[in-house]
Protein backbone atom coordinates (compact mmCIF):
# COMPACT_ATOMS: atom_id res chain seq x y z
CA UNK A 1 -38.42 44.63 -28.49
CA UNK A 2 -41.79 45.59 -27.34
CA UNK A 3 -42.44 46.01 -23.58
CA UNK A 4 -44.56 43.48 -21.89
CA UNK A 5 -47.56 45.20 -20.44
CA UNK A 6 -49.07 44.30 -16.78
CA UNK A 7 -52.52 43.96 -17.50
CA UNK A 8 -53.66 42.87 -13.91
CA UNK A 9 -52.04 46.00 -12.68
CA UNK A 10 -53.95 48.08 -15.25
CA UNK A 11 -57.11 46.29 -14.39
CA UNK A 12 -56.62 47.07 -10.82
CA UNK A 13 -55.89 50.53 -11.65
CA UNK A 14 -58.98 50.92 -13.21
CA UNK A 15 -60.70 49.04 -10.80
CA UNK A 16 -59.82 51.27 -8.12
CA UNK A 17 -60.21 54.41 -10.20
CA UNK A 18 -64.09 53.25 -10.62
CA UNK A 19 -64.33 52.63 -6.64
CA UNK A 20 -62.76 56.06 -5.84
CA UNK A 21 -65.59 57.57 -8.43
CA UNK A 22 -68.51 55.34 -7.18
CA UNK A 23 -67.25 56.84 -3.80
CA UNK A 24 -66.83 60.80 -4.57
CA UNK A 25 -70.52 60.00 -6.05
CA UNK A 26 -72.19 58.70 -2.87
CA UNK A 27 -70.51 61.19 -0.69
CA UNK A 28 -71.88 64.15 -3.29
CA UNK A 29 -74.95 62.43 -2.82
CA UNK A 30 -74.94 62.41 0.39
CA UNK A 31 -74.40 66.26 0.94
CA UNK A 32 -77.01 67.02 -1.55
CA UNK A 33 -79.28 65.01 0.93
CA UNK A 34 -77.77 66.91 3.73
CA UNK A 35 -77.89 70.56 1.92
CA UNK A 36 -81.69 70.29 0.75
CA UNK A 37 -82.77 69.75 4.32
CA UNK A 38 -83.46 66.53 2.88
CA UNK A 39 -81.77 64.58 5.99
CA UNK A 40 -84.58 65.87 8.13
CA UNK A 41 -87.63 62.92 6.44
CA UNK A 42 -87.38 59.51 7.15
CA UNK A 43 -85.67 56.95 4.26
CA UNK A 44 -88.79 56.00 3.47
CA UNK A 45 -90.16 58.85 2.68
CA UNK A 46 -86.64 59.71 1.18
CA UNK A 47 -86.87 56.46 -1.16
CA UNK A 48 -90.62 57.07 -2.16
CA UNK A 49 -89.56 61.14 -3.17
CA UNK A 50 -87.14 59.33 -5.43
CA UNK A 51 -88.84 57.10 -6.99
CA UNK A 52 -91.62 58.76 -7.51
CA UNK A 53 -89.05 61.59 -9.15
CA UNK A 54 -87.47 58.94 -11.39
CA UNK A 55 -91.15 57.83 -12.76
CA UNK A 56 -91.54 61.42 -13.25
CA UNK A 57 -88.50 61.95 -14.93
CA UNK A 58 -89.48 61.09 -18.17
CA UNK A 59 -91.38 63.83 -19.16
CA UNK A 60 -89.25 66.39 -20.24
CA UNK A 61 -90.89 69.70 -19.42
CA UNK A 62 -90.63 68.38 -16.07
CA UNK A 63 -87.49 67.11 -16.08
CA UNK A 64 -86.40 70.81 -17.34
CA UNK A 65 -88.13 72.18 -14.74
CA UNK A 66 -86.35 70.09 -11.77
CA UNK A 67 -82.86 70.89 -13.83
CA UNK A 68 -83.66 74.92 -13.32
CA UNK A 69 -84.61 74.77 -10.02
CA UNK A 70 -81.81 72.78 -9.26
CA UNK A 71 -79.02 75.32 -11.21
CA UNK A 72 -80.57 77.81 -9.15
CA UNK A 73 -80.46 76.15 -5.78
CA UNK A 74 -76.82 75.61 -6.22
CA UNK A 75 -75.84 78.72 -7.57
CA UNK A 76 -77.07 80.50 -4.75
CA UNK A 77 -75.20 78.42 -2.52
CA UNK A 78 -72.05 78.69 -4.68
CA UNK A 79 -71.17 75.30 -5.35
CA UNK A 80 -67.87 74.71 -5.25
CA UNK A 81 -66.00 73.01 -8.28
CA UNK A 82 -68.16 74.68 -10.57
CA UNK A 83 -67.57 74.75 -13.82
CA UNK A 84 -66.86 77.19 -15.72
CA UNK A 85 -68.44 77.42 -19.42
CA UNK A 86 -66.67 77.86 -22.64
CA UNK A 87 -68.38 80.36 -25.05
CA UNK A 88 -69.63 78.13 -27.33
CA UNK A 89 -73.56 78.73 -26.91
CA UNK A 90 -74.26 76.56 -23.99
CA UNK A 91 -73.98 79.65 -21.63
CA UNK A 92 -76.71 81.12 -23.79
CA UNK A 93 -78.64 78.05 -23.56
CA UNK A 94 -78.88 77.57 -19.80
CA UNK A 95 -79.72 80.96 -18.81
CA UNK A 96 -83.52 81.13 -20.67
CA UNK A 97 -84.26 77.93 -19.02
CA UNK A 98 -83.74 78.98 -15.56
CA UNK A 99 -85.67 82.20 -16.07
CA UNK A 100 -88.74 80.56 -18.11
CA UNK A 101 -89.62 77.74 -15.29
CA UNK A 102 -90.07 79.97 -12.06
């Protein structure tokens, strides 16, 4: 006989999986803000940066651009739970971009 399955205790398991995620996200926000210096400006001018960076955002040169400056930002402060590629090209990849947009 098959087992009965609890599907409001799966749904609340996944429900507080998401919450724990939406969570970890806001706090990693949060010391991005603090790591850029970013904390220093007022939210409005912290909202305006951002949306006026999202508008950007859909060119992709620029978008490219923001990525390597960003890869090299945190590399040089050694981000922690980095990971670590496999070598299967993507390595190869990444590296041209950060050197082509300085």
């Amino acid at each position: 006989m098959r087992k009965v399955r609890d599907y409001d205790a799966e749904l609340k398991a996944l429900a507080d999986k998401a919450r724990k995620l939406k969570a970890r996200k806001i706090e990693q926000l949060g010391a991005l803000v603090v790591a850029t210096g970013a904390d220093a400006l007022d939210l409005e001018v912290i909202a305006g940066m951002l949306r006026q960076g999202v508008s950007r955002a859909e060119d992709d040169t620029v978008k490219e651009s923001w990525r390597a400056d960003g890869a090299t930002f945190l590399g040089k402060r050694g981000r922690k739970g980095r990971r670590k590629t496999a070598d299967n090209g993507q390595a190869d990849r990444r590296e041209p971009r950060g050197e082509t947009a300085g």
